[in-house]
Protein backbone atom coordinates (compact mmCIF):
# COMPACT_ATOMS: atom_id res chain seq x y z
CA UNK A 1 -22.56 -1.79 23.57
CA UNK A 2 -19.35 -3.83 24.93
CA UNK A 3 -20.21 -7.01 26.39
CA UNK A 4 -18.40 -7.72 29.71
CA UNK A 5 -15.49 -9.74 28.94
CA UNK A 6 -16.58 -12.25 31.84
CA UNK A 7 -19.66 -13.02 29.59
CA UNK A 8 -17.23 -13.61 26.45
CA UNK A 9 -15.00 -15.99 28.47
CA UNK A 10 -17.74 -18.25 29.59
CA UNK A 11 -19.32 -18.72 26.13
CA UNK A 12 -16.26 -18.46 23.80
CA UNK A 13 -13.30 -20.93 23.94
CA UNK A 14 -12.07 -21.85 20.43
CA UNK A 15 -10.04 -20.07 18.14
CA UNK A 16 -12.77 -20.14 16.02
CA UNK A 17 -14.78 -18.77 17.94
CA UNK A 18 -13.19 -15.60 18.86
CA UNK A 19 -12.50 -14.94 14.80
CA UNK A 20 -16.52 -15.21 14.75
CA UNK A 21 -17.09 -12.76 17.84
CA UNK A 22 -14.54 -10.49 16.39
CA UNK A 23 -16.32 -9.96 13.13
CA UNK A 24 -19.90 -9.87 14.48
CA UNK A 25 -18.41 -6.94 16.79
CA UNK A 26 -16.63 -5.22 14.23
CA UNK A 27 -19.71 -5.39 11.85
CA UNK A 28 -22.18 -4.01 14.75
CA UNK A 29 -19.80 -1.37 15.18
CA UNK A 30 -19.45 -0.61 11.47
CA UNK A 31 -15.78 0.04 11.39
CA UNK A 32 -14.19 1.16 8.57
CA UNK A 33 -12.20 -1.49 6.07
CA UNK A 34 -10.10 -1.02 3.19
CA UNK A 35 -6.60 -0.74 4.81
CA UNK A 36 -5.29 -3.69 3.82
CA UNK A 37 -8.46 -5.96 4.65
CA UNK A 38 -11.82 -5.62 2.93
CA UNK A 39 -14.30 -7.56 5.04
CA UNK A 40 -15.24 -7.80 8.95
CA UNK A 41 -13.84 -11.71 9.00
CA UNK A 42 -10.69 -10.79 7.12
CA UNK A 43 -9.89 -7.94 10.03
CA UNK A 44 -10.77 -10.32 12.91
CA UNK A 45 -8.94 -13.10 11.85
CA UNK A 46 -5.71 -10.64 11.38
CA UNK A 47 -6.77 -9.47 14.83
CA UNK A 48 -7.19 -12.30 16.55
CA UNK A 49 -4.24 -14.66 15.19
CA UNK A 50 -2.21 -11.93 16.34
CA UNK A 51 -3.09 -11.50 19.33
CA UNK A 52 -2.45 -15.08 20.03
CA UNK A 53 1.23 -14.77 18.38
CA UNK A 54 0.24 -17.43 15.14
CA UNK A 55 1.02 -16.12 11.71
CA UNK A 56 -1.40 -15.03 9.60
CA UNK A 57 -1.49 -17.70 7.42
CA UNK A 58 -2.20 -20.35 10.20
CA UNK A 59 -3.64 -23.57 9.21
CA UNK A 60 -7.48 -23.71 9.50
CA UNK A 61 -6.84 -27.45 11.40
CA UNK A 62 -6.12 -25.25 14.16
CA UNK A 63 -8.82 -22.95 14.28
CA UNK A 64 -10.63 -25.21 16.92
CA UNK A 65 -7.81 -25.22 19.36
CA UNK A 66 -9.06 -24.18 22.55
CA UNK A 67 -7.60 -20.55 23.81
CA UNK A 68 -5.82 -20.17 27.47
CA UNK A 69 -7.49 -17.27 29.79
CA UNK A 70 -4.37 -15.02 28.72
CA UNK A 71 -5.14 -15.31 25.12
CA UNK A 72 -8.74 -14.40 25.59
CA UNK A 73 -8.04 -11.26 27.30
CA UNK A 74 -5.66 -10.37 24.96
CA UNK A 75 -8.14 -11.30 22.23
CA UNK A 76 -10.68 -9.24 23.56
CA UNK A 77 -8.28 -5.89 24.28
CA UNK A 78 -7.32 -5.73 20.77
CA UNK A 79 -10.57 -5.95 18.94
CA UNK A 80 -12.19 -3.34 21.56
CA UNK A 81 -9.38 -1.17 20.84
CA UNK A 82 -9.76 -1.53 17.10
CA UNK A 83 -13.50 -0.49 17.59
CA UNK A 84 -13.08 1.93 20.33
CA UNK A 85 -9.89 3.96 19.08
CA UNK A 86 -10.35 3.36 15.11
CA UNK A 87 -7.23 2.38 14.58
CA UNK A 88 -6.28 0.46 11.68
CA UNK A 89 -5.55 -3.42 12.16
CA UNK A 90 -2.34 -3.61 10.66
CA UNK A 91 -0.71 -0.32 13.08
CA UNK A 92 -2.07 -2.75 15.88
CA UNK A 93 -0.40 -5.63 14.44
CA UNK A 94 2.76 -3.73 12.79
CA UNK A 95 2.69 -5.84 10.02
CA UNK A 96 0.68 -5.80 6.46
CA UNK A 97 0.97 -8.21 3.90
CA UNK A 98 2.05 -6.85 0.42
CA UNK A 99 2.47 -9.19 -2.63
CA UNK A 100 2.60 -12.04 -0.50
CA UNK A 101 5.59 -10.53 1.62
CA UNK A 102 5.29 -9.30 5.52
CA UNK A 103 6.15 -5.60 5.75
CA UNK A 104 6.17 -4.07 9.29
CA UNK A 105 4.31 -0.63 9.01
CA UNK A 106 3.36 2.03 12.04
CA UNK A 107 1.52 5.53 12.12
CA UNK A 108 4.55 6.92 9.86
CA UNK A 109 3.50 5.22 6.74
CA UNK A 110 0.51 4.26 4.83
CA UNK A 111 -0.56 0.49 5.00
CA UNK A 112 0.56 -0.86 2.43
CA UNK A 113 -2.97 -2.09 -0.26
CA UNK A 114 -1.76 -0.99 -3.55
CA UNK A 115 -3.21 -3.07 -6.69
CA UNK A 116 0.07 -2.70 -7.97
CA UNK A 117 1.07 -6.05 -5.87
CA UNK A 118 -0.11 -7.70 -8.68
CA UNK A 119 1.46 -6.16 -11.19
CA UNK A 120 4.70 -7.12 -9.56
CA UNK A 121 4.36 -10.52 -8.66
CA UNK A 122 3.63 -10.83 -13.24
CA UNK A 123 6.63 -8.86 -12.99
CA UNK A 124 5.11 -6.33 -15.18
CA UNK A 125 4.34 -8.52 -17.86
CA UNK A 126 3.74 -7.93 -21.14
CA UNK A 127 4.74 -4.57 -21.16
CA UNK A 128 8.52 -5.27 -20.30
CA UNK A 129 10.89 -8.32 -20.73
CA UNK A 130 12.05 -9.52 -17.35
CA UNK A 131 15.75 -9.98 -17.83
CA UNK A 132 16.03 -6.84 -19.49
CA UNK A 133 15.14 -5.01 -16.49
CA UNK A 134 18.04 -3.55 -14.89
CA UNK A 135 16.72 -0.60 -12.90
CA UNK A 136 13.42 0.45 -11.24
CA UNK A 137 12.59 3.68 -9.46
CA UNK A 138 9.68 4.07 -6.65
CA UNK A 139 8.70 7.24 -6.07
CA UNK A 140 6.44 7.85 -3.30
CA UNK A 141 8.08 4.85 -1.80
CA UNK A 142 6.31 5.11 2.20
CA UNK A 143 7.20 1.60 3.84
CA UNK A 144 9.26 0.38 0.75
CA UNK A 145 6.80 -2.19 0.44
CA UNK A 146 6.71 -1.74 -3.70
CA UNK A 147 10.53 -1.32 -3.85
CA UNK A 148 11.21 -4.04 -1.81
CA UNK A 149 8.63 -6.64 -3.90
CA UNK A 150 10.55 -5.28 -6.93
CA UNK A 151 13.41 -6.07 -5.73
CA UNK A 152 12.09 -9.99 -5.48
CA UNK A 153 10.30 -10.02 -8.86
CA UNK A 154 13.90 -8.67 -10.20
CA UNK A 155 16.44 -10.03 -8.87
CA UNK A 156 19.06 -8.84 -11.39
CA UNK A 157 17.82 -4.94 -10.97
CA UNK A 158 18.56 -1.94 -8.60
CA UNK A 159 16.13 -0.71 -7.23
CA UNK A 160 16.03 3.48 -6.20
CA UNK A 161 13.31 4.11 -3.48
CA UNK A 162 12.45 8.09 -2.61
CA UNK A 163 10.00 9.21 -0.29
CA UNK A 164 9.98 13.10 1.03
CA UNK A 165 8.62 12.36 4.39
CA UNK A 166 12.19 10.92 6.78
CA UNK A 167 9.67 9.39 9.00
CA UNK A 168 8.92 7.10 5.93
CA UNK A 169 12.43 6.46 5.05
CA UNK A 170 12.99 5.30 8.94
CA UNK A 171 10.22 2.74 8.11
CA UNK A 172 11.41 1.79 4.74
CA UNK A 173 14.59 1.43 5.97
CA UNK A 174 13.45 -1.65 8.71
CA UNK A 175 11.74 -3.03 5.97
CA UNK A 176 15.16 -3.03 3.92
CA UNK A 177 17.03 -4.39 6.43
CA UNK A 178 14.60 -7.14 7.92
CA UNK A 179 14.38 -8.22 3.97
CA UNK A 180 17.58 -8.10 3.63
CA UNK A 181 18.09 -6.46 0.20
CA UNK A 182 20.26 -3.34 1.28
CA UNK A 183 22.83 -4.57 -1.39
CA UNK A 184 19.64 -4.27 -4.13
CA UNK A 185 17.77 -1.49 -2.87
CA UNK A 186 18.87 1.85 -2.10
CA UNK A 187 16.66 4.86 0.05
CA UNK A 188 16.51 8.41 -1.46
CA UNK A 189 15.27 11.50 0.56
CA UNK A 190 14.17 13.35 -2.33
CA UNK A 191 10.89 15.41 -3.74
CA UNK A 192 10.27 13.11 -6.53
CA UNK A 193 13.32 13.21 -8.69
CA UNK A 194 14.85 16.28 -7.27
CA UNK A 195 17.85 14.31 -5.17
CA UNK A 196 18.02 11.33 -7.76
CA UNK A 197 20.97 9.87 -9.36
CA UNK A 198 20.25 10.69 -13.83
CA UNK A 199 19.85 6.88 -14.77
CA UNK A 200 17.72 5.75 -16.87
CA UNK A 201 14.93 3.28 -15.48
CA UNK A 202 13.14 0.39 -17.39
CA UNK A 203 10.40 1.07 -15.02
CA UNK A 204 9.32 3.55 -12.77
CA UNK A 205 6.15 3.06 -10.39
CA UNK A 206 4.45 4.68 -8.07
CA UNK A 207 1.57 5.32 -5.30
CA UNK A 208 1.83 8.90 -4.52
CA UNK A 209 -0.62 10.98 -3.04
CA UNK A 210 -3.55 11.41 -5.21
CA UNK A 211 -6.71 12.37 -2.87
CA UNK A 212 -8.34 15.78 -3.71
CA UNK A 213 -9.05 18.22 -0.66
CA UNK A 214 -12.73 17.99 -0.76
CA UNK A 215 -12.61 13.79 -0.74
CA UNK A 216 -10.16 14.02 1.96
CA UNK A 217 -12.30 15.36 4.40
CA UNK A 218 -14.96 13.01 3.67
CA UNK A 219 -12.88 9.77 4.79
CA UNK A 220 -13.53 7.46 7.39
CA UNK A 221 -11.69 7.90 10.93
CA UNK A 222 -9.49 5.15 10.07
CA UNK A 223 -8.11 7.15 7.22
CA UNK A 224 -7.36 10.02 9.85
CA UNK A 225 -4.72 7.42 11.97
CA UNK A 226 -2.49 7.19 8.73
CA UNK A 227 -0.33 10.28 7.61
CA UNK A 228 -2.10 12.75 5.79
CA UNK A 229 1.10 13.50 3.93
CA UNK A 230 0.44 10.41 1.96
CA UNK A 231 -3.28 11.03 0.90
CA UNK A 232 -3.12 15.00 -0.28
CA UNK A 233 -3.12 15.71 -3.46
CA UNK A 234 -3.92 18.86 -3.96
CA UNK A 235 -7.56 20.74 -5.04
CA UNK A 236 -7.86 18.26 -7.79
CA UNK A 237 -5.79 15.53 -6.11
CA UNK A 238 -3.31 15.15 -9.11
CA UNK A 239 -0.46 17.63 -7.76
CA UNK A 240 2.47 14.87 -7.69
CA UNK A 241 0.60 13.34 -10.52
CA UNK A 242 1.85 16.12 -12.77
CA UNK A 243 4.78 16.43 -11.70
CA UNK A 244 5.52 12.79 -12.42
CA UNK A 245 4.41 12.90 -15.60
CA UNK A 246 6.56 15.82 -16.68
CA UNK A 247 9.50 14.31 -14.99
CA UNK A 248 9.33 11.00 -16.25
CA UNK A 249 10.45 11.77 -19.21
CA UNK A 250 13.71 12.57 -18.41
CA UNK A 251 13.97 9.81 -16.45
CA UNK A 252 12.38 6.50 -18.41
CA UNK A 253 14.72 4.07 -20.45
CA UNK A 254 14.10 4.04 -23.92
CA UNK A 255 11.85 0.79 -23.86
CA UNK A 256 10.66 2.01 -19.98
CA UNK A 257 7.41 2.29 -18.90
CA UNK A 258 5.48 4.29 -15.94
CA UNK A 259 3.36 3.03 -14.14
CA UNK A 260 0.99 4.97 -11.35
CA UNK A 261 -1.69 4.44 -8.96
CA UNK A 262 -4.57 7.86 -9.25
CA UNK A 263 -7.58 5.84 -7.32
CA UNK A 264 -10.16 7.90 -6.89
CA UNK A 265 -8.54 10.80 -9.24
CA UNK A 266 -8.73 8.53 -11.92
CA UNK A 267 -11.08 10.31 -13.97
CA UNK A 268 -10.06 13.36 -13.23
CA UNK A 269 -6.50 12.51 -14.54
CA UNK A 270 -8.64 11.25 -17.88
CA UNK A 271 -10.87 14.11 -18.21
CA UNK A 272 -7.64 16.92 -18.22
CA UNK A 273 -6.32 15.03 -20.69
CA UNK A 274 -8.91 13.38 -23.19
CA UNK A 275 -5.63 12.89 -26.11
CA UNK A 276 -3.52 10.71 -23.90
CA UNK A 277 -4.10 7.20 -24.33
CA UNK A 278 -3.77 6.35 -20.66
CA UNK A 279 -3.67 2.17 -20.52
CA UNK A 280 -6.23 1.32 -17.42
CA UNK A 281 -4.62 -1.59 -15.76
CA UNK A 282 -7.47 -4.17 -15.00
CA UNK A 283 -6.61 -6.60 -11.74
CA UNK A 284 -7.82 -10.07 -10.36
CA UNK A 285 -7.85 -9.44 -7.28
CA UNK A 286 -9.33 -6.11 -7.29
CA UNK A 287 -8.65 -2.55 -7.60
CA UNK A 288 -8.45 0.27 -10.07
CA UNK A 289 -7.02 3.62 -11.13
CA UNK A 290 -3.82 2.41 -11.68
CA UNK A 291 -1.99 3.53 -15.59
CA UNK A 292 0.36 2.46 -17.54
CA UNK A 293 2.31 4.47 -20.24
CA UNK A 294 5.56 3.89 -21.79
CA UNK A 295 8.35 5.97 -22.38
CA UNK A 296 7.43 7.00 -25.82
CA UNK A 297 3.86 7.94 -25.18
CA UNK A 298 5.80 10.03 -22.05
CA UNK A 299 8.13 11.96 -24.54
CA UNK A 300 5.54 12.14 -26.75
CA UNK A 301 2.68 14.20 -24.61
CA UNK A 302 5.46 15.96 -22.89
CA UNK A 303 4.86 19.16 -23.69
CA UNK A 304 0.64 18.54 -22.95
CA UNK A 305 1.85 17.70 -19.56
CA UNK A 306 4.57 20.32 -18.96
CA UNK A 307 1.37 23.08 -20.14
CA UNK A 308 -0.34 21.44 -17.35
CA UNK A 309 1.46 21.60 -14.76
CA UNK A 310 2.31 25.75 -15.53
């Protein structure tokens, strides 16, 4: 039930406060997480420091600060239109934070939450050395947010983003420009490697679309607000997962490695092929279903994968 926002003004003044009220509401309404926040607090304070224009990393010494009348209505609108419309925070904010960098996202891209953020900011370590990194590919690219992280982590590298969807590329490209890295990263319309340049990359990533049909379906509403382009994978949700394993080879350096994000397909991926020594990439912070294989386990299962895929 929504309590009458004359009943929140009188009771609720601090900053604090309304981060409190926001999470209590969105855990009564049992909204969905996972798009970029994984708790009810997490979502409200994103919510709520918005709303009040203070960045998201605001320091707690201001959390008592007492709101104006304005900034309590506008606290209030956002988090019942979170609830009542499902939409996720970060398309109500336009921003989501991706290896410590602000991205600006909308309804054309998946928000950015890929484990892989953590991968980047080790710059990959062990499994390459960092000044002999020269060029990266992300396939699957969405709001660039991977490419553009690369492109920090490497500053000596070019970076090739591709992305099939041109509502994606409009996003990536505001993401290129605001981080200024146009000179570093260039934007491919491309199915996978179809439209690609033939260089060789000391690493290729990427988060494609790796949900089968059935799991699809079962998602929460939230899911439903971000492109669906971005989540189908196919009956057994590895489509593009084939095909980027076939490809790769053709593609990877001779020391290069690949690197790819299969989530929930994860086991699925492991159970077709039960030979290939797919590296599980473990994470701090959280996350799973992400592999690693270089470019001579690529070359060398080539023809396993190519069988695959026909």
């Amino acid at each position: 039930m929504q309590i009458p926002f004359s009943e929140v003004l009188t009771t609720l003044t601090t900053l604090r406060d309304y981060i409190r009220w926001a999470s209590s509401r969105f855990t009564q309404a049992q909204i969905s997480f996972g798009q970029g926040t994984v708790a009810a607090l997490d979502e409200a304070a994103a919510l709520v420091l918005h709303a009040v224009y203070q960045p998201y990393n605001l320091s707690e010494a201001y959390f008592d600060s007492v709101l104006t009348l304005t900034e309590r209505q506008a606290v209030f609108d956002i988090v019942n239109k979170r609830i009542n419309e499902r939409i996720p925070a970060a398309y109500l904010t336009n921003e989501a934070i991706f290896a410590g960098l602000s991205f600006y996202v909308d309804g054309r891209v998946l928000v950015p939450r890929s484990p892989i953020a953590e991968l980047i900011e080790q710059r990959f370590s062990p499994w390459v050395e960092e000044e002999q990194v020269t060029r990266i590919l992300d396939l699957c690219t969405g709001s660039a947010c991977i490419a553009i992280a690369c492109a920090y982590a490497f500053q000596e590298a070019w970076v090739d983003a591709v992305d099939l969807s041109t509502d994606a590329l409009a996003v990536a490209e505001i993401n290129v420009k605001k981080h200024q890295v146009a000179d570093t990263v260039s934007l491919y319309h491309s199915d996978l490697f179809k439209e690609l340049p033939h260089h060789p990359y000391d690493i290729i990533v990427s988060n494609p679309p790796y949900v089968a049909n059935a799991e699809w379906e079962q998602l929460p509403q939230e899911f439903r607000a971000e492109p669906d382009m971005g989540f189908k994978g196919g009956e057994s949700g590895l489509d593009l997962v084939l095909r980027i394993l076939v490809d790769a080879n053709d593609y990877l350096a001779e020391q290069g490695i690949l690197v790819v994000e299969v989530g929930s397909s994860a086991e699925t991926l492991q159970h077709a092929f039960p030979d290939v020594p797919f590296y599980w990439l473990n994470f701090e912070r959280g996350g799973d279903g992400v592999f690693l294989l270089t470019a001579e386990q690529v070359d060398y299962y080539h023809e396993t994968f190519l069988a695959a895929l026909n």
